[in-house]
N, C-alpha and C. Protein backbone atom coordinates (compact mmCIF):
# COMPACT_ATOMS: atom_id res chain seq x y z
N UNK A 1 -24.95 29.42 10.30
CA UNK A 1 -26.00 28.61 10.86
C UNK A 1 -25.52 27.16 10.92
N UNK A 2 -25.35 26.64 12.27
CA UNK A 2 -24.83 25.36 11.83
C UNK A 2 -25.95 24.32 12.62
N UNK A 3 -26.16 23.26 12.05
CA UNK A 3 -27.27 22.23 12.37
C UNK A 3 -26.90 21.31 13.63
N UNK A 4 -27.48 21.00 14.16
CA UNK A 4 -27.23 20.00 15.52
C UNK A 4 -26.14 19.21 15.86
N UNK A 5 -26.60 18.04 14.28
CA UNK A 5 -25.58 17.11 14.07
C UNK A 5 -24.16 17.74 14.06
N UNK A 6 -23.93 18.54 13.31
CA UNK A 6 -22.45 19.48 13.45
C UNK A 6 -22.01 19.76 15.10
N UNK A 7 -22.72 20.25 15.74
CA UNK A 7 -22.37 20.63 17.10
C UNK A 7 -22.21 19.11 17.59
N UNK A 8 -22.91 18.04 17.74
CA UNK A 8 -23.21 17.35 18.27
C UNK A 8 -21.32 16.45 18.42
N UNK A 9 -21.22 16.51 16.88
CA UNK A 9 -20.00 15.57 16.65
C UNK A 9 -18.30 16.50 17.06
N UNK A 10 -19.15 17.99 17.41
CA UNK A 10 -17.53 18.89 17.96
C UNK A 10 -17.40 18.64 19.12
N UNK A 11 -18.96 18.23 19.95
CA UNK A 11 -19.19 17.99 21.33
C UNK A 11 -18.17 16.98 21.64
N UNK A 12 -18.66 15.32 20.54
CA UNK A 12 -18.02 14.40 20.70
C UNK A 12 -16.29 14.59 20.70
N UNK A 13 -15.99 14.98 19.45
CA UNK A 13 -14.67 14.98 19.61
C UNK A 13 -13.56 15.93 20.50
N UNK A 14 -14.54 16.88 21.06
CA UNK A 14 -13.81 17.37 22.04
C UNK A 14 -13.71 16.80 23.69
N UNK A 15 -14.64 15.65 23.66
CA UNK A 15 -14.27 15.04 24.91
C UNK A 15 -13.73 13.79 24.61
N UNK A 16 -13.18 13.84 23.27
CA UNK A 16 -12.18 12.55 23.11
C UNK A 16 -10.96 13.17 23.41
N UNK A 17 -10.64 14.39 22.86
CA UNK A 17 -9.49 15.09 22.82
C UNK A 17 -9.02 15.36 24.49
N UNK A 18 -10.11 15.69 25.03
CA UNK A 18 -9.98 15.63 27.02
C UNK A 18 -9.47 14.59 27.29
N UNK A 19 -9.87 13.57 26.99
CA UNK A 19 -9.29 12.24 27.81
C UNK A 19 -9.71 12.42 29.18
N UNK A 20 -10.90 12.32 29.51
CA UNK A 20 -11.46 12.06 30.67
C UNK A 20 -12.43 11.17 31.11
N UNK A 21 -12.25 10.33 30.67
CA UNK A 21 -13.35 9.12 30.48
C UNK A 21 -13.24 8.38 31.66
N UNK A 22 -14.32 8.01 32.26
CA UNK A 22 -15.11 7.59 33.68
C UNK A 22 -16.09 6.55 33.83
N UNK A 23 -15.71 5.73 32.44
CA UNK A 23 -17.09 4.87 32.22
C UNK A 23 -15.96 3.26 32.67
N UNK A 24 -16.85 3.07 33.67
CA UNK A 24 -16.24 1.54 34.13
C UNK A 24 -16.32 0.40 33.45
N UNK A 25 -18.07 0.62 33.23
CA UNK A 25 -18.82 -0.58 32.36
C UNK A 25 -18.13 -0.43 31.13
N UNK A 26 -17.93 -0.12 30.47
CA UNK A 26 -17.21 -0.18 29.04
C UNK A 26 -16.04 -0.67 29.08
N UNK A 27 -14.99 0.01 29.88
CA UNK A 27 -13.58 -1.03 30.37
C UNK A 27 -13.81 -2.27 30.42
N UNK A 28 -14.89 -2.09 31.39
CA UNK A 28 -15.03 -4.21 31.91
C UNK A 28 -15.51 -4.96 31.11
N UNK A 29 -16.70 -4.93 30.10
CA UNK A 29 -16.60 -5.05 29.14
C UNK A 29 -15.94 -5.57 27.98
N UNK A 30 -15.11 -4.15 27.95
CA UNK A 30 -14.19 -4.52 26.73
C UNK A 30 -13.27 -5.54 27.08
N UNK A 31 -12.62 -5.86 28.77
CA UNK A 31 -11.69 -6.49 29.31
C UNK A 31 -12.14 -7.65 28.87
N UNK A 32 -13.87 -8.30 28.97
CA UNK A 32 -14.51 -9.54 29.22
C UNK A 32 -14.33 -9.89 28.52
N UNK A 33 -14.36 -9.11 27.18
CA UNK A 33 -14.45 -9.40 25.48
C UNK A 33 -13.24 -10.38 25.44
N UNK A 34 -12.19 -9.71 25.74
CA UNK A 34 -10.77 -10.02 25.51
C UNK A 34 -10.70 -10.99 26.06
N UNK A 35 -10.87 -11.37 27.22
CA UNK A 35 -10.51 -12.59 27.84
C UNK A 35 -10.81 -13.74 27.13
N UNK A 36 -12.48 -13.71 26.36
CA UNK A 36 -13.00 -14.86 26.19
C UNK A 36 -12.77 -14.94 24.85
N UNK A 37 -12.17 -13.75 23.93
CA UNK A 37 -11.63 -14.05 22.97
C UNK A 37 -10.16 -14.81 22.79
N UNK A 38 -9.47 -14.70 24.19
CA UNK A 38 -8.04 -15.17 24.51
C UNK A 38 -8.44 -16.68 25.08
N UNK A 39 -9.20 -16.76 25.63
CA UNK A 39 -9.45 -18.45 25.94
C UNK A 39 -10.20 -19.06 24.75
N UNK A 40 -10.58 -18.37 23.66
CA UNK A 40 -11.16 -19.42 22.50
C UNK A 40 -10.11 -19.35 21.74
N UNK A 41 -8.73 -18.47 21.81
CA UNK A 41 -7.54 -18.88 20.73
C UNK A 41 -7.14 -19.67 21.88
N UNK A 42 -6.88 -19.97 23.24
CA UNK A 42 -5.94 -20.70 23.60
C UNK A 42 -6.87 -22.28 22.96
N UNK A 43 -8.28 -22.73 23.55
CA UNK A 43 -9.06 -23.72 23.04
C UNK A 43 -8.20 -24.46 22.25
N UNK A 44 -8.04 -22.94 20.87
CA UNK A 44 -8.40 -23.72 19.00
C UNK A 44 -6.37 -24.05 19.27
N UNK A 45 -6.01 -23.36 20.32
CA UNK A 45 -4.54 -24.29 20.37
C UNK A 45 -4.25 -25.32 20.78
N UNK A 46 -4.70 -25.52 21.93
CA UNK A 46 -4.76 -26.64 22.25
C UNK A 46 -4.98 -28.02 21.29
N UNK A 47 -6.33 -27.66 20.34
CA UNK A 47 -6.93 -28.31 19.79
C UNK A 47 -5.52 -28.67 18.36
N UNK A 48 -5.21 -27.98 18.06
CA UNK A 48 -4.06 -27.83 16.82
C UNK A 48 -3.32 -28.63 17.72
N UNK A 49 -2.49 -28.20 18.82
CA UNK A 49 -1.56 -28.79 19.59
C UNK A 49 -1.62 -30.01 19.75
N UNK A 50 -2.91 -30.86 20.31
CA UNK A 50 -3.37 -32.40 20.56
C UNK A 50 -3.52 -32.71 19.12
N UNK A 51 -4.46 -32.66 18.11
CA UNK A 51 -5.08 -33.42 17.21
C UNK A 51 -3.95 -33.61 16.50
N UNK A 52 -3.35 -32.46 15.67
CA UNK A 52 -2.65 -32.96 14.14
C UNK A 52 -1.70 -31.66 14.13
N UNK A 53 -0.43 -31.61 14.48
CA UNK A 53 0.06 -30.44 14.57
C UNK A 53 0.71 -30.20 12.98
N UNK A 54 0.36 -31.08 11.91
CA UNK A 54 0.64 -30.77 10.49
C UNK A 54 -0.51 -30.49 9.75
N UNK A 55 -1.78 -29.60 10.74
CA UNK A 55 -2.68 -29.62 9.90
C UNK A 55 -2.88 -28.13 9.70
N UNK A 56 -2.85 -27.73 8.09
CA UNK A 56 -2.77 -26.18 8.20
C UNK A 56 -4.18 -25.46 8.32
N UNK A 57 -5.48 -26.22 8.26
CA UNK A 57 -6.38 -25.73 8.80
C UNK A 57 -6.59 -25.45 10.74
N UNK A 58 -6.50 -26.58 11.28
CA UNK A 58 -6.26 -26.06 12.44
C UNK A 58 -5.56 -25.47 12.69
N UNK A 59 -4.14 -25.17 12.27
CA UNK A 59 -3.28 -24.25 13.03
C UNK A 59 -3.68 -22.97 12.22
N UNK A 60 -4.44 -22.33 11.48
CA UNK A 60 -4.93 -21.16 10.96
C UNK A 60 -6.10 -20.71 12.36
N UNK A 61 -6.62 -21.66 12.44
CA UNK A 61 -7.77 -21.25 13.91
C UNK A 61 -7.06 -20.35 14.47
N UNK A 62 -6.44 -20.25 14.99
CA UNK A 62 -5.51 -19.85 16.12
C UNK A 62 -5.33 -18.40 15.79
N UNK A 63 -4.64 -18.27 14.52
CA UNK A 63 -5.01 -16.55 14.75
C UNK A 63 -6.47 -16.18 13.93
N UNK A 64 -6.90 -17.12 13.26
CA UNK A 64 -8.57 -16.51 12.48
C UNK A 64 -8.86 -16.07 13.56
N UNK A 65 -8.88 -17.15 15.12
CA UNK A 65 -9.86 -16.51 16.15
C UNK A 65 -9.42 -14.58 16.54
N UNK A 66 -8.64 -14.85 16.52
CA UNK A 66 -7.83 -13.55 16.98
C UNK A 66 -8.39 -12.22 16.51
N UNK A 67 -8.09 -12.48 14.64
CA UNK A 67 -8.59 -11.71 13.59
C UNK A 67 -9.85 -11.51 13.79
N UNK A 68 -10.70 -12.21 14.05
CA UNK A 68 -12.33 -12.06 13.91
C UNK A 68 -12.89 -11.78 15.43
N UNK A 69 -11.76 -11.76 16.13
CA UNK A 69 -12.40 -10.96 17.38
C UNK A 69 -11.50 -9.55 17.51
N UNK A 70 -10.39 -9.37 17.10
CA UNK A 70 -10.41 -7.81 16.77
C UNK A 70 -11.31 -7.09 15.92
N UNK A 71 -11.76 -7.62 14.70
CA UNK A 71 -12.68 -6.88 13.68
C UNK A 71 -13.99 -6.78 14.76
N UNK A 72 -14.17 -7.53 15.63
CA UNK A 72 -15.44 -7.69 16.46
C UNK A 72 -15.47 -6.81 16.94
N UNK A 73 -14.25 -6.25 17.81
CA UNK A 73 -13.75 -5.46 18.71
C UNK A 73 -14.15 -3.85 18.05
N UNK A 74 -13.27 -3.64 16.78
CA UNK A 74 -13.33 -2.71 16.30
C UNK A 74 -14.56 -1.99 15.82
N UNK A 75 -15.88 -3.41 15.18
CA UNK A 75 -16.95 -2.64 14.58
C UNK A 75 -18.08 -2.32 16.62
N UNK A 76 -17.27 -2.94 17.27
CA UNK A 76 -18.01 -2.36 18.82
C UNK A 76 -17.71 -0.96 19.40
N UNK A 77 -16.34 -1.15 18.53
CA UNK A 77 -15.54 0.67 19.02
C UNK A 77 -16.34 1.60 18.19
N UNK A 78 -16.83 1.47 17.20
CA UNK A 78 -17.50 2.47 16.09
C UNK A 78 -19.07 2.58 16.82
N UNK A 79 -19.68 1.78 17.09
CA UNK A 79 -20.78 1.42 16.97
C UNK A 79 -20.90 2.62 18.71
N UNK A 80 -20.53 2.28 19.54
CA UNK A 80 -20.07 2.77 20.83
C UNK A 80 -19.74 4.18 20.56
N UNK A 81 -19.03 4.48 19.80
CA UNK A 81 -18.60 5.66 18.72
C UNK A 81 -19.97 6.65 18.69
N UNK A 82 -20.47 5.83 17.88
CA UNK A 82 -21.33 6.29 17.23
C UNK A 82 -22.92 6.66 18.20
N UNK A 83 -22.96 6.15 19.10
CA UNK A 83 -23.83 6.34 20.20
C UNK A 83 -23.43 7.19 20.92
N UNK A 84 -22.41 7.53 20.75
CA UNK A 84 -21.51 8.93 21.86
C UNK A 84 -20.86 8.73 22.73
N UNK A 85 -20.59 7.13 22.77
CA UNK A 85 -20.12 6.72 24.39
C UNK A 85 -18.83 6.29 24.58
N UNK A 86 -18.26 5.66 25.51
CA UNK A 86 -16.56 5.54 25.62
C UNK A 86 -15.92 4.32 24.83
N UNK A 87 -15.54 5.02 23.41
CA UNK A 87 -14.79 3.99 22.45
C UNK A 87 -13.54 3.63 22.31
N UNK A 88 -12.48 4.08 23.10
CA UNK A 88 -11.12 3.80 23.20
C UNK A 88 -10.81 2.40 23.64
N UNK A 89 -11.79 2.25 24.64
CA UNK A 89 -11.68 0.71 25.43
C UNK A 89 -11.51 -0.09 24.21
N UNK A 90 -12.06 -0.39 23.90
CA UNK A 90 -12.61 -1.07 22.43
C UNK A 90 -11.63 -0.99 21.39
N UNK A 91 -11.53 0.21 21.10
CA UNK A 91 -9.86 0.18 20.36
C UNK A 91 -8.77 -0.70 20.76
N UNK A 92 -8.15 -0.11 21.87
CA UNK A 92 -7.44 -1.07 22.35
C UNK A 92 -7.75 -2.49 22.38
N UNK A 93 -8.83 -3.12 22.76
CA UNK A 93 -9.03 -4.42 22.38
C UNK A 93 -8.25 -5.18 21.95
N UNK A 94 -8.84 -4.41 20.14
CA UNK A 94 -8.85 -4.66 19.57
C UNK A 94 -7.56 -4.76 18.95
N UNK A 95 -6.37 -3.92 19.08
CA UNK A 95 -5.24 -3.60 19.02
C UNK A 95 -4.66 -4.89 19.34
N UNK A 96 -4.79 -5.42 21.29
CA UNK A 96 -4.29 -6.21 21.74
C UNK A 96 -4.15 -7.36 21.19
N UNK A 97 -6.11 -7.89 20.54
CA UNK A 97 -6.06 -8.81 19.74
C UNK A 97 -5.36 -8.86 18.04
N UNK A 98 -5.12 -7.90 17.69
CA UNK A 98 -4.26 -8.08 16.45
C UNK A 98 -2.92 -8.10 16.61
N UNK A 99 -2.17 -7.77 17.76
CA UNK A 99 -1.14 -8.14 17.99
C UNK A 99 -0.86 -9.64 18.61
N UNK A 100 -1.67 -9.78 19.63
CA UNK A 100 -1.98 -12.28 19.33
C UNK A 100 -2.36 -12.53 18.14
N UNK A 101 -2.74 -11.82 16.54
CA UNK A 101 -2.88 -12.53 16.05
C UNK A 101 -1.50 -12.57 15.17
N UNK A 102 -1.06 -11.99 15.27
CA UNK A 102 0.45 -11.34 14.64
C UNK A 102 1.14 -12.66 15.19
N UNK A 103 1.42 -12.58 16.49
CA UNK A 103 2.49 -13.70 16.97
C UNK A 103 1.82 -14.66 17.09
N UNK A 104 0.46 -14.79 16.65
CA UNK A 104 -0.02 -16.47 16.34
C UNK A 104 0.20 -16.73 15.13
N UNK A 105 0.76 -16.25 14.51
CA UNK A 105 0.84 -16.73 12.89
C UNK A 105 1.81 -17.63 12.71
N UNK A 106 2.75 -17.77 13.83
CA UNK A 106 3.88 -18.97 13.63
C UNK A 106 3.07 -20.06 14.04
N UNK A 107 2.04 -20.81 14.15
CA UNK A 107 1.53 -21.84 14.42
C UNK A 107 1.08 -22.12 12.61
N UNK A 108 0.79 -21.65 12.06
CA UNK A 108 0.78 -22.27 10.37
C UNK A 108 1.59 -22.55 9.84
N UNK A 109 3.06 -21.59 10.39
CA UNK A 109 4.04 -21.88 9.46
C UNK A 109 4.90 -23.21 10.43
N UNK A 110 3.91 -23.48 11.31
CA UNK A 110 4.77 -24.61 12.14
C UNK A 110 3.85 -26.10 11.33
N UNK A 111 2.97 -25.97 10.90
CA UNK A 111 1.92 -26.80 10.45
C UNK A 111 2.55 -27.02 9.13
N UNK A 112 3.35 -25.97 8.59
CA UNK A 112 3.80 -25.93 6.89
C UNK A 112 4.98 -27.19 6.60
């Protein structure tokens, strides 16, 4: 005898396992996310870049922004997840943004 919820989540993961996903709005979306998370690290560079380039708080901006918009990214992939709907977009994101925050990390040790 198995209960709803059980079926419900074999449902889910078997149309993750398809890879047939058709949802536009979620791509674009997730794309928008990214962008405006990539123009508020370029901003907080700029901002490091002009003001005080020996300052190790500003040059930390630069990937915090990064960091805190992948975690953004990621609790949107679950959440999306968790509603049943197309969460890969979102993964990736999020991916993308932890890899800018990876190669933004030489802006602190340029501040050091």
């Amino acid at each position: 005898m198995t209960d709803s919820h059980s079926q419900d989540t074999s449902d889910r993961g078997r149309a993750d396992v398809e890879k047939r996903w058709q949802d536009s709005g979620s791509y674009r979306s997730a794309a928008l996310y990214v962008v405006a998370v990539v123009v508020l690290g370029a901003i907080a560079c700029a901002i490091f870049l002009s003001v005080d380039r020996g300052n190790m708080i500003l040059a930390s901006l630069v990937p915090g922004v990064f960091l805190l918009g992948g975690i953004g990214a990621l609790i949107t992939a679950y959440r999306t997840y968790r509603r049943g709907g197309t969460w890969p977009m979102w993964q990736g994101a999020a991916w993308f943004l932890f890899a800018l925050m990876l190669v933004s990390l030489s802006f602190p040790a340029m501040a050091g």
